[in-house]
PDB file of N, CA and C in Angstrom:
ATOM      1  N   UNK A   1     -11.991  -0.485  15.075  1.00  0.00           N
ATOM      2  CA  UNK A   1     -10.565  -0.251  14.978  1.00  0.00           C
ATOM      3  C   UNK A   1     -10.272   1.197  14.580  1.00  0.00           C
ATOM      4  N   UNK A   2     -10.960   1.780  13.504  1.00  0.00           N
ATOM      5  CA  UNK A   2     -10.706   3.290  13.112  1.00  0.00           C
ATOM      6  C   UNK A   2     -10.694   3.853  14.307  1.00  0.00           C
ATOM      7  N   UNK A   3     -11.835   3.744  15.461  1.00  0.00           N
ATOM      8  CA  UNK A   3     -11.930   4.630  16.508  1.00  0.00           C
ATOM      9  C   UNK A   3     -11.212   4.154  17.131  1.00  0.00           C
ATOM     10  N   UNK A   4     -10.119   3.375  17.834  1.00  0.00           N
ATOM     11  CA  UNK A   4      -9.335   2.912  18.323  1.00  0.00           C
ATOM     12  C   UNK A   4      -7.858   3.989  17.763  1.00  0.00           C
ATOM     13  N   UNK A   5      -7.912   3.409  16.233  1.00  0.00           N
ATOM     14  CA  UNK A   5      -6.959   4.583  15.586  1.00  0.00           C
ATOM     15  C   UNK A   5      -6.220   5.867  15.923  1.00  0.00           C
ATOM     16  N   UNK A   6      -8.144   6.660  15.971  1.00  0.00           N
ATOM     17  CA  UNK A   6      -7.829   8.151  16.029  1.00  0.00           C
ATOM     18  C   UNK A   6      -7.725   8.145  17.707  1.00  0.00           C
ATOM     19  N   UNK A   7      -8.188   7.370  18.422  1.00  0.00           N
ATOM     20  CA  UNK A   7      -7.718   8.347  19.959  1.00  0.00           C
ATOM     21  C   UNK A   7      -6.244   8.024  19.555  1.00  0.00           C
ATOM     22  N   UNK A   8      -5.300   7.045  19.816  1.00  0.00           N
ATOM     23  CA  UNK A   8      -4.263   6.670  19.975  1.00  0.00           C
ATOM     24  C   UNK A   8      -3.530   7.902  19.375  1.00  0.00           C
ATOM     25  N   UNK A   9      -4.021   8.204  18.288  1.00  0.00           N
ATOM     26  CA  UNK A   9      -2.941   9.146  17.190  1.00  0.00           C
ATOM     27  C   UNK A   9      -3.438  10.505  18.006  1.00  0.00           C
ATOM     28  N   UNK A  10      -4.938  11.023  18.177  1.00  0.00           N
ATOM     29  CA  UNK A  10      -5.046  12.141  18.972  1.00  0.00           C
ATOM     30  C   UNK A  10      -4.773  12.349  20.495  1.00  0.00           C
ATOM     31  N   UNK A  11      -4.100  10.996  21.173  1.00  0.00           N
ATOM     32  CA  UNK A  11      -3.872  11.374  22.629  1.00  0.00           C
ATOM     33  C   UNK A  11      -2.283  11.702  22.729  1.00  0.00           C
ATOM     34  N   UNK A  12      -1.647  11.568  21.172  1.00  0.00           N
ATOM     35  CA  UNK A  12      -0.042  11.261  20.897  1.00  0.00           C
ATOM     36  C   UNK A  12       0.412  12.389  20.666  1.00  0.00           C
ATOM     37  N   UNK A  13      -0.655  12.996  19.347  1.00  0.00           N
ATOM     38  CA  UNK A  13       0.307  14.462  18.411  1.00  0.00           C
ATOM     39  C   UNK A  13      -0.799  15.276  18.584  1.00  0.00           C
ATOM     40  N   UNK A  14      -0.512  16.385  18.361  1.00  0.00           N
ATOM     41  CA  UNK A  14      -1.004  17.551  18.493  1.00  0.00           C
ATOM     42  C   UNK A  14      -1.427  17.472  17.334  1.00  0.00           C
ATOM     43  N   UNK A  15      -2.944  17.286  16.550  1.00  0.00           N
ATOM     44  CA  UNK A  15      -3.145  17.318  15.331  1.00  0.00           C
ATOM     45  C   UNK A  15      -3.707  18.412  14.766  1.00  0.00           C
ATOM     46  N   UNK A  16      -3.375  19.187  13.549  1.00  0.00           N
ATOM     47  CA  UNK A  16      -4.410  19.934  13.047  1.00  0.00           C
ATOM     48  C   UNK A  16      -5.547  19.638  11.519  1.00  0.00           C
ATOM     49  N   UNK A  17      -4.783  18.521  11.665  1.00  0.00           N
ATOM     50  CA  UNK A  17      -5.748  17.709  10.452  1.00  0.00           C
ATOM     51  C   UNK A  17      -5.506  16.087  10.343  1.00  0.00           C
ATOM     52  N   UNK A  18      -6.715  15.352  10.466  1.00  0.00           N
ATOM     53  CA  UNK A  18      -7.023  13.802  10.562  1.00  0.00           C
ATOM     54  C   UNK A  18      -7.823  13.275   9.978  1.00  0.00           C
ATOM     55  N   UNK A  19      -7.399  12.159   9.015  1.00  0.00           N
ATOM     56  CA  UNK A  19      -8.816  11.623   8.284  1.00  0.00           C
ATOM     57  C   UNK A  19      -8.331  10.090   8.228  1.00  0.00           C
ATOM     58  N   UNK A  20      -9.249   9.677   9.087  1.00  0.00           N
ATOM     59  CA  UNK A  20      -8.952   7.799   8.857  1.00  0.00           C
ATOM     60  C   UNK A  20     -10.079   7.042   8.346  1.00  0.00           C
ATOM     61  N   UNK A  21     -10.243   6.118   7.513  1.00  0.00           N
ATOM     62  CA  UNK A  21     -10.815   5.380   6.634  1.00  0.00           C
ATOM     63  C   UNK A  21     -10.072   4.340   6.092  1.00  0.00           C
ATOM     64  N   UNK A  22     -11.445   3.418   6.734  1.00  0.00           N
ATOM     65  CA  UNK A  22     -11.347   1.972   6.140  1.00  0.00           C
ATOM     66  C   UNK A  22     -11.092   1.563   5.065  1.00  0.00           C
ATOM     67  N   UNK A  23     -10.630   1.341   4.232  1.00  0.00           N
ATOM     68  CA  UNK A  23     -10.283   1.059   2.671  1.00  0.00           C
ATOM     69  C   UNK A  23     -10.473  -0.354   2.670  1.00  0.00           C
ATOM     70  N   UNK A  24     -10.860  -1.105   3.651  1.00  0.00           N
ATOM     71  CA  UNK A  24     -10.514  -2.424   3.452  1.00  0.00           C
ATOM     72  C   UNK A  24     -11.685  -3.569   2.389  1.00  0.00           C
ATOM     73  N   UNK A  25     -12.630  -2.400   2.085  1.00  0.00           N
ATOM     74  CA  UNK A  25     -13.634  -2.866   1.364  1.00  0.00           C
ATOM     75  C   UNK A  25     -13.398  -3.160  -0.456  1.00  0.00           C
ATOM     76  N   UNK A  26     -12.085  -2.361  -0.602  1.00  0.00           N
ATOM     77  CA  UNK A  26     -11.548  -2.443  -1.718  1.00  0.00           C
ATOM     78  C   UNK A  26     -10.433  -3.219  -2.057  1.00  0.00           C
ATOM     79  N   UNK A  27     -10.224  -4.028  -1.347  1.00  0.00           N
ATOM     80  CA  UNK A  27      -8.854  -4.789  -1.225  1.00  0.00           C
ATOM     81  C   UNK A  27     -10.056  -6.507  -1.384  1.00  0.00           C
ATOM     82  N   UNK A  28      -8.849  -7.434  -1.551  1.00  0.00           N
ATOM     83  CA  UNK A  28      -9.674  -8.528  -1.729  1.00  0.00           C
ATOM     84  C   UNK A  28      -8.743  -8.991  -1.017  1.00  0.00           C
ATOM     85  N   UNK A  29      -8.810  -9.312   0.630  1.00  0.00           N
ATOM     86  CA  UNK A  29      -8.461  -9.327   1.361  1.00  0.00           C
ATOM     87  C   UNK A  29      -8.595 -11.228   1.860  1.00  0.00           C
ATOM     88  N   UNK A  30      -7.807 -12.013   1.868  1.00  0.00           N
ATOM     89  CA  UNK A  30      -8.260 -13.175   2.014  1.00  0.00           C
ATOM     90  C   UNK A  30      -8.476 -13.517   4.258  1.00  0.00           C
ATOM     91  N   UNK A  31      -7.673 -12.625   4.987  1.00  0.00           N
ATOM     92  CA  UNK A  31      -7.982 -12.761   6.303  1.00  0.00           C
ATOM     93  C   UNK A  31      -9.270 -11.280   6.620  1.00  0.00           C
ATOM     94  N   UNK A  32     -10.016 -11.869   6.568  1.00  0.00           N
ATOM     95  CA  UNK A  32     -10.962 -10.682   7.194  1.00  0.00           C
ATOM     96  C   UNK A  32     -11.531 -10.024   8.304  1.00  0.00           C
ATOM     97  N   UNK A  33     -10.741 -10.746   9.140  1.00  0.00           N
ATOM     98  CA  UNK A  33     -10.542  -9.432  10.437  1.00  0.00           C
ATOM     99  C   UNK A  33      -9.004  -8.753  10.332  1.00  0.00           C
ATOM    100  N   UNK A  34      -8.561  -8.853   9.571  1.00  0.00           N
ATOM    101  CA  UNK A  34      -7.743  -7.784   8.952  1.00  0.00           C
ATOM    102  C   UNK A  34      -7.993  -6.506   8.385  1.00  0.00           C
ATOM    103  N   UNK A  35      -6.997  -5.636   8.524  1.00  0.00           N
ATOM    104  CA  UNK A  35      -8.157  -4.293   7.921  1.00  0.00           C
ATOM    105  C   UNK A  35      -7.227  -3.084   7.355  1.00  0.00           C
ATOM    106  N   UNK A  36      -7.196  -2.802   6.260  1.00  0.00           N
ATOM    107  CA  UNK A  36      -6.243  -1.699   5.516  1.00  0.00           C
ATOM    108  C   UNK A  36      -7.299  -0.336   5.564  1.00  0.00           C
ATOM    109  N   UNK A  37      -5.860   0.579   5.984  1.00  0.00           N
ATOM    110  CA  UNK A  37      -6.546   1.782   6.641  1.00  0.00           C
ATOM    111  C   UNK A  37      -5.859   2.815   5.988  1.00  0.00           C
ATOM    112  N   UNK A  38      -6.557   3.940   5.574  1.00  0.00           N
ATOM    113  CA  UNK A  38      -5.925   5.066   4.997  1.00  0.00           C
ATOM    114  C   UNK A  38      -6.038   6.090   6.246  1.00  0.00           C
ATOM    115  N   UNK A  39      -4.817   7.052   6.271  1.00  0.00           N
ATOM    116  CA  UNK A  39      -4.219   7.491   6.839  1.00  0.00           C
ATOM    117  C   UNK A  39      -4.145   8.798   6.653  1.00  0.00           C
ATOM    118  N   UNK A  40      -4.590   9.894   6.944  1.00  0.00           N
ATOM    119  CA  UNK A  40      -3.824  11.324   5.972  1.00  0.00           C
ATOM    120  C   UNK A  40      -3.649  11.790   7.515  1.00  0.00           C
ATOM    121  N   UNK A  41      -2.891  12.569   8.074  1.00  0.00           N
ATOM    122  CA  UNK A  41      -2.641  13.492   9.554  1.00  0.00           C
ATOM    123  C   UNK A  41      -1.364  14.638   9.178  1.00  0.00           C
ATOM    124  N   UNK A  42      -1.623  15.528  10.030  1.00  0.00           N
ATOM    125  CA  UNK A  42      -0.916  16.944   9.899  1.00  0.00           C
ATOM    126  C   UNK A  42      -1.003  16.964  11.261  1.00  0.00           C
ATOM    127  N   UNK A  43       0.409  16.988  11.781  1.00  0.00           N
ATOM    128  CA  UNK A  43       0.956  17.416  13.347  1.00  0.00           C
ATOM    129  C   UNK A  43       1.819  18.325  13.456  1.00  0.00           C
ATOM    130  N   UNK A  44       1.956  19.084  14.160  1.00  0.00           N
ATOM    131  CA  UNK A  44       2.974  19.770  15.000  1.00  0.00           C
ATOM    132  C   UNK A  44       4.274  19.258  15.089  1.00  0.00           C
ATOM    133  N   UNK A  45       4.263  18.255  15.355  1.00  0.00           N
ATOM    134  CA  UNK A  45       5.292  17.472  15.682  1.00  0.00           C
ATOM    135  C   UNK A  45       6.243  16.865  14.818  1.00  0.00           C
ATOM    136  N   UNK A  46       5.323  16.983  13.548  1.00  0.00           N
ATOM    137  CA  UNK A  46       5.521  16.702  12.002  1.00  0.00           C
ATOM    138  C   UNK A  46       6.935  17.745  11.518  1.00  0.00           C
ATOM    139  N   UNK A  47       6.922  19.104  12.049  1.00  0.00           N
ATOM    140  CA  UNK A  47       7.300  20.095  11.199  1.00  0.00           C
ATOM    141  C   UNK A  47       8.781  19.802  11.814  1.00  0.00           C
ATOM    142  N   UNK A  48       9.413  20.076  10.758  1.00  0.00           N
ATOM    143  CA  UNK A  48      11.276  19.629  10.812  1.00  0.00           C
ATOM    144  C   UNK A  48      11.534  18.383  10.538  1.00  0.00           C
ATOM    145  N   UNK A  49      10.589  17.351  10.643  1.00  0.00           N
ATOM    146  CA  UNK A  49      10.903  15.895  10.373  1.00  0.00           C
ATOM    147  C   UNK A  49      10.713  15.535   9.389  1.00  0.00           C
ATOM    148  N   UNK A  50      11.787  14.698   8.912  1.00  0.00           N
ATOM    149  CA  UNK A  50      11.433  13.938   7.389  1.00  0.00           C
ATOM    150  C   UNK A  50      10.325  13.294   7.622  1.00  0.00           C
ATOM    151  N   UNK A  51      10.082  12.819   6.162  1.00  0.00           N
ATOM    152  CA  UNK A  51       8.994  12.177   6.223  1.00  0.00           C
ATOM    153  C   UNK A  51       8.733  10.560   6.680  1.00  0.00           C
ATOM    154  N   UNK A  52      10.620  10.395   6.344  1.00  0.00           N
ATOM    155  CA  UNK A  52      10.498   8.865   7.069  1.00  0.00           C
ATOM    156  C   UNK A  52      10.161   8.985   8.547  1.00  0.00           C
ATOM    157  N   UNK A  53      10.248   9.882   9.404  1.00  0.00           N
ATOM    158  CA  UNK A  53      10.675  10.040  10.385  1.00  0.00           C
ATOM    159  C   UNK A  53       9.129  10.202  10.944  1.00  0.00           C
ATOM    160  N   UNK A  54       8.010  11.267   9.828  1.00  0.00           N
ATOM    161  CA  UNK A  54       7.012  11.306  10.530  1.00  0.00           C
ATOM    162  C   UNK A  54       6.009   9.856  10.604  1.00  0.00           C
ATOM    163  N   UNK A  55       6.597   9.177   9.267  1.00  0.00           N
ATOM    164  CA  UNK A  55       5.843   7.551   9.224  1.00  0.00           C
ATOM    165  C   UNK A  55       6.184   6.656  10.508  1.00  0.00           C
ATOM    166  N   UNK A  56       7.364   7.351  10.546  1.00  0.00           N
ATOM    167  CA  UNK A  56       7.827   5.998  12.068  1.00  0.00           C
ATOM    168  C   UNK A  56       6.916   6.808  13.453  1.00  0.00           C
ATOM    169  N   UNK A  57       6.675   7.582  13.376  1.00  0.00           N
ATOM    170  CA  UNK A  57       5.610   8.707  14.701  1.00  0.00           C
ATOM    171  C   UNK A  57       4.490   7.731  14.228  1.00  0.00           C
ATOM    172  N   UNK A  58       3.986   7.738  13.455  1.00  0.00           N
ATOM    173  CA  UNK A  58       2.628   6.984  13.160  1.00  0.00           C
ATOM    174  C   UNK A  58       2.463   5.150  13.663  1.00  0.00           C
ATOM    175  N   UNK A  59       3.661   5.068  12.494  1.00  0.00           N
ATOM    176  CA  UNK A  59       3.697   3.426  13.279  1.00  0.00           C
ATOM    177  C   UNK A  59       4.007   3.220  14.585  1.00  0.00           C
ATOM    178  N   UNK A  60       5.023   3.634  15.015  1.00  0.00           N
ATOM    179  CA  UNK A  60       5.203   3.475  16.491  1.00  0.00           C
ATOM    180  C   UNK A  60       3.974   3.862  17.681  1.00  0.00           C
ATOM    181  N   UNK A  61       2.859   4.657  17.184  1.00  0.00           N
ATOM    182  CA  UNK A  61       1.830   4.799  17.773  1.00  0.00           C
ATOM    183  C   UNK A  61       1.178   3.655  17.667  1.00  0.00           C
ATOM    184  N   UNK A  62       0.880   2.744  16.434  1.00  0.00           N
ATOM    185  CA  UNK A  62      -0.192   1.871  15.863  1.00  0.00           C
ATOM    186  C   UNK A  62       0.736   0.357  16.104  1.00  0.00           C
ATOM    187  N   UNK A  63       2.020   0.189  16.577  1.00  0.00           N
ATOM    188  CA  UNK A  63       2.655  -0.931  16.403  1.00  0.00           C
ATOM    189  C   UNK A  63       2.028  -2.123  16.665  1.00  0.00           C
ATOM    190  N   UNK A  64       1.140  -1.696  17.855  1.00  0.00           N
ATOM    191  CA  UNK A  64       0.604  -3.362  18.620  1.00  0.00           C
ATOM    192  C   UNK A  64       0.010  -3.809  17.573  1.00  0.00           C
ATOM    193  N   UNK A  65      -0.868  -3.064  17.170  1.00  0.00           N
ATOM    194  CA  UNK A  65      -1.755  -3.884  16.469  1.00  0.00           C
ATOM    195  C   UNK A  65      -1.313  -3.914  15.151  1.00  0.00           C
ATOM    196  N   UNK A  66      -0.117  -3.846  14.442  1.00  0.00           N
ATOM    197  CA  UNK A  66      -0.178  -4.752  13.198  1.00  0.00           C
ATOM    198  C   UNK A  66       0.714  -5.871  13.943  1.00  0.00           C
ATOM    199  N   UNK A  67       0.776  -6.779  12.856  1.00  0.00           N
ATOM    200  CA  UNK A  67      -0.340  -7.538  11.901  1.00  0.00           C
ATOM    201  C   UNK A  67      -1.339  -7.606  12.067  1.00  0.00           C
ATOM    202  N   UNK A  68      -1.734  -7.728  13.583  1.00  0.00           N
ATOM    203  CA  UNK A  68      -2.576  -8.937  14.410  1.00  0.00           C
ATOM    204  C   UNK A  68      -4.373  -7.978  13.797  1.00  0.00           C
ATOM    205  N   UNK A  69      -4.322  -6.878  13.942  1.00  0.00           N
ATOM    206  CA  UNK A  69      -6.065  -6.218  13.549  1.00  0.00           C
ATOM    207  C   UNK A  69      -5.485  -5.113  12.133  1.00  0.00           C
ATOM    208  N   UNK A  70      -4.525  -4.620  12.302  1.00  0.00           N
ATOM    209  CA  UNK A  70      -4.065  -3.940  10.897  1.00  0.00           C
ATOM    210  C   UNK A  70      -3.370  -4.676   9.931  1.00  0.00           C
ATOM    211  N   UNK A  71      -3.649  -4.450   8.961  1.00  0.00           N
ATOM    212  CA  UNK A  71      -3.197  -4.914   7.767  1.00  0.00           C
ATOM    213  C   UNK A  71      -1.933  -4.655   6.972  1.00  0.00           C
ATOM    214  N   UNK A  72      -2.745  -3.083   6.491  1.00  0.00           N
ATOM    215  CA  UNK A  72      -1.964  -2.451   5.874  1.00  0.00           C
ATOM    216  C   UNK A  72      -2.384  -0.727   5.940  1.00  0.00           C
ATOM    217  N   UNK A  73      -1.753   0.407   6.013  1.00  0.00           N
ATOM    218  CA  UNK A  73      -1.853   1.100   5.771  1.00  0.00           C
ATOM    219  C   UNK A  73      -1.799   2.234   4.625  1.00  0.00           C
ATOM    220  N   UNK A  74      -2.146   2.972   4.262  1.00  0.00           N
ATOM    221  CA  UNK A  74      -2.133   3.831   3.526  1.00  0.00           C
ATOM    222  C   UNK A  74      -1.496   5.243   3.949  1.00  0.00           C
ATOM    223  N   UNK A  75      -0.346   5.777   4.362  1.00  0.00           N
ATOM    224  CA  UNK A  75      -0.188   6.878   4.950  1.00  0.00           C
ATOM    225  C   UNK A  75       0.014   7.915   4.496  1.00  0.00           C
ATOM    226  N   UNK A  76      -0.786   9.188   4.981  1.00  0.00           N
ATOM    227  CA  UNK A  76      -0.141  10.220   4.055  1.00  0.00           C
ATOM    228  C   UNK A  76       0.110  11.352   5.168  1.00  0.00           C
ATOM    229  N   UNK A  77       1.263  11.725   5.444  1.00  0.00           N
ATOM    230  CA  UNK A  77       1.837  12.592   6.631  1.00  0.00           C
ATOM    231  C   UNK A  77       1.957  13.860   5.857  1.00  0.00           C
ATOM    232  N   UNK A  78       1.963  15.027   6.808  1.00  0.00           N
ATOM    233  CA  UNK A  78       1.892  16.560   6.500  1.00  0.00           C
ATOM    234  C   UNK A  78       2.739  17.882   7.793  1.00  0.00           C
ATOM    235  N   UNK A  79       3.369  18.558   7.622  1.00  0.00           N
ATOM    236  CA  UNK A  79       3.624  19.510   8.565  1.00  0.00           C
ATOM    237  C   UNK A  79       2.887  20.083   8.557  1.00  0.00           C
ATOM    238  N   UNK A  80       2.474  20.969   9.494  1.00  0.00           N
ATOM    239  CA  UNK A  80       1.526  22.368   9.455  1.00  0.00           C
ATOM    240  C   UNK A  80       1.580  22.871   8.549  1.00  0.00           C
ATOM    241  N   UNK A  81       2.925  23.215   7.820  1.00  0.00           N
ATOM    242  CA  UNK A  81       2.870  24.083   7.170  1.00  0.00           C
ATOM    243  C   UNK A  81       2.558  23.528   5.631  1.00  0.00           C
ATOM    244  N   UNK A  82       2.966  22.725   5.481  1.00  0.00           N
ATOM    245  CA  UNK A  82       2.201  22.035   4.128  1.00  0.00           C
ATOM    246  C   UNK A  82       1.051  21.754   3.988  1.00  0.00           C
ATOM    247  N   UNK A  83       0.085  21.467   5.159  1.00  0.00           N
ATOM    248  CA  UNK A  83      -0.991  21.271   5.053  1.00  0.00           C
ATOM    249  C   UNK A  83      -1.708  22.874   5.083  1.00  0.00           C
ATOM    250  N   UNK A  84      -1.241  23.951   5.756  1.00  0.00           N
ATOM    251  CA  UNK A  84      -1.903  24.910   5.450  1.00  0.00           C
ATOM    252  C   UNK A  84      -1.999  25.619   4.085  1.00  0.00           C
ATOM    253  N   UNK A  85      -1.170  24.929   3.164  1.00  0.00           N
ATOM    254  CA  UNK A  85      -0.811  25.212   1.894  1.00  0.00           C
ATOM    255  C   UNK A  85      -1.716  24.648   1.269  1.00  0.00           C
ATOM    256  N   UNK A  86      -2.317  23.607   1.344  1.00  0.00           N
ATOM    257  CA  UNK A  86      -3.141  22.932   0.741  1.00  0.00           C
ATOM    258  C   UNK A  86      -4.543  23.409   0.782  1.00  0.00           C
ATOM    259  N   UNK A  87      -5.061  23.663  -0.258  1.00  0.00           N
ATOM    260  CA  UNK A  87      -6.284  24.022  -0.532  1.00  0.00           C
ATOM    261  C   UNK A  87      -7.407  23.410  -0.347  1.00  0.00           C
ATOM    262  N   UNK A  88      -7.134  22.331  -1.537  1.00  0.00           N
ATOM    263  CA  UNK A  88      -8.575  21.337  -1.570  1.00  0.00           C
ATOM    264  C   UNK A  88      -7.924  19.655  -1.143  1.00  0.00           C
ATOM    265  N   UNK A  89      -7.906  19.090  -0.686  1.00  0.00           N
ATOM    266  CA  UNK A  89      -6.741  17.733  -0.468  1.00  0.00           C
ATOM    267  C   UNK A  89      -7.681  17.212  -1.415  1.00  0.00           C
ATOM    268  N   UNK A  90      -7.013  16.190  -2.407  1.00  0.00           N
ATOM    269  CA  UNK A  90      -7.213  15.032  -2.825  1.00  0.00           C
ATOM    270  C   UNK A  90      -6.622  13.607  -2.465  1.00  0.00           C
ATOM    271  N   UNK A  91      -6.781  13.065  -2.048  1.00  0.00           N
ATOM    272  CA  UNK A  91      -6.076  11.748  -1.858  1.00  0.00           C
ATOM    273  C   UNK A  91      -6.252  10.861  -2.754  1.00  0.00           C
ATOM    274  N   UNK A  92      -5.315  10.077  -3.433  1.00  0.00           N
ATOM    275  CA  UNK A  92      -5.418   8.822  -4.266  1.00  0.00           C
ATOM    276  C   UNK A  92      -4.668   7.181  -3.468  1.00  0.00           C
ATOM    277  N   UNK A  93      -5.809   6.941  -3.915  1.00  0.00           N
ATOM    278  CA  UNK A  93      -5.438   5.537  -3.295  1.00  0.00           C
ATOM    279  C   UNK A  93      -4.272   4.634  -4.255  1.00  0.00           C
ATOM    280  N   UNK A  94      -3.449   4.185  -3.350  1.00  0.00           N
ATOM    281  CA  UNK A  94      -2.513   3.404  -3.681  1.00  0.00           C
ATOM    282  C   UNK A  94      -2.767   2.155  -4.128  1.00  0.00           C
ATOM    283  N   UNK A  95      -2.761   1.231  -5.651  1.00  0.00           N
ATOM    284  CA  UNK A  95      -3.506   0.111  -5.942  1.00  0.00           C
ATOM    285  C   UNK A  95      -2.749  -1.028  -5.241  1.00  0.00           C
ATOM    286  N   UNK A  96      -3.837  -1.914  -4.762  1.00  0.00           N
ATOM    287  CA  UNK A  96      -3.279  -2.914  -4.247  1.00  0.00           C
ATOM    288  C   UNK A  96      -3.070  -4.305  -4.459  1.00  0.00           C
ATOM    289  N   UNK A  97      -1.482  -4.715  -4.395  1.00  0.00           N
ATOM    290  CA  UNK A  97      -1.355  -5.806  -5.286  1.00  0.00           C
ATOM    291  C   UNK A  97      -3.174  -7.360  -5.119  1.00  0.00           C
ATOM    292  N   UNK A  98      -3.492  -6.970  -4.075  1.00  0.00           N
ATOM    293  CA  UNK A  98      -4.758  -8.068  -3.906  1.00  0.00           C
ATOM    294  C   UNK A  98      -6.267  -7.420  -3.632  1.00  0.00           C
ATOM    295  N   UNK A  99      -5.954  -5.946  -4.655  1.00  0.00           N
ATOM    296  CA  UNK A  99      -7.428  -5.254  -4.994  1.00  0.00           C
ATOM    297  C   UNK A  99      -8.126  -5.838  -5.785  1.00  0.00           C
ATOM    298  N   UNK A 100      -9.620  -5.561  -5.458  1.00  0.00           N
ATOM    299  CA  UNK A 100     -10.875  -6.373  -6.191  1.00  0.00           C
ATOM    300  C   UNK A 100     -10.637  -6.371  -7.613  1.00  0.00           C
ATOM    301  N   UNK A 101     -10.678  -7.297  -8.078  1.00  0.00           N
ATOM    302  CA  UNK A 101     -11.060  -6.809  -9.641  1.00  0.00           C
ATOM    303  C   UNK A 101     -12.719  -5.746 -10.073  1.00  0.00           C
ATOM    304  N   UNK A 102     -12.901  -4.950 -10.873  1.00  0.00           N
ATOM    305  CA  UNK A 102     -14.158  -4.039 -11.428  1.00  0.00           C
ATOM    306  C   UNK A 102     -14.853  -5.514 -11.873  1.00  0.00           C
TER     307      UNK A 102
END
């Protein structure tokens, strides 16, 4: 499914930065061909658009498949120009109400 992901999103936007990962190993997920996916992308297409606006570019790429193989996502959208601002990215994961217990 990840590789499914990135063509869809790279045959769509002009990307200059993409990172998709499975997260679904951390979730305690009771359907398991379900699958929560983190998200980070920086487009072109991004720049001038809110951010609601760049989440709906994303989903509307990925629509078919939720529910039915996606779960849930994790998204984290960027303009060019914010992402060229960015130095070192950190991403933090968002806890999830049906994450594993430690």
């Amino acid at each position: 499914m990840k590789k499914i992901i990135e063509k869809k999103i790279k045959s769509t936007l002009h990307i200059l930065y993409l990172k998709i990962d499975n997260i679904s190993n951390i979730h305690n997920n009771q359907k398991k061909n379900l699958k929560h996916f983190f998200i980070a992308v920086s487009a072109y297409e991004f720049n001038k658009l809110s951010l609601y606006n760049q989440h709906s570019i994303i989903y509307s790429i990925l629509f078919k498949y939720i529910p039915q193989k996606i779960y849930a996502i994790q998204l984290h959208t960027y303009t060019t120009y914010q992402w060229e601002k960015i130095k070192n990215p950190t991403f933090l994961l968002t806890p999830c109400v049906y994450q594993k217990k430690s």
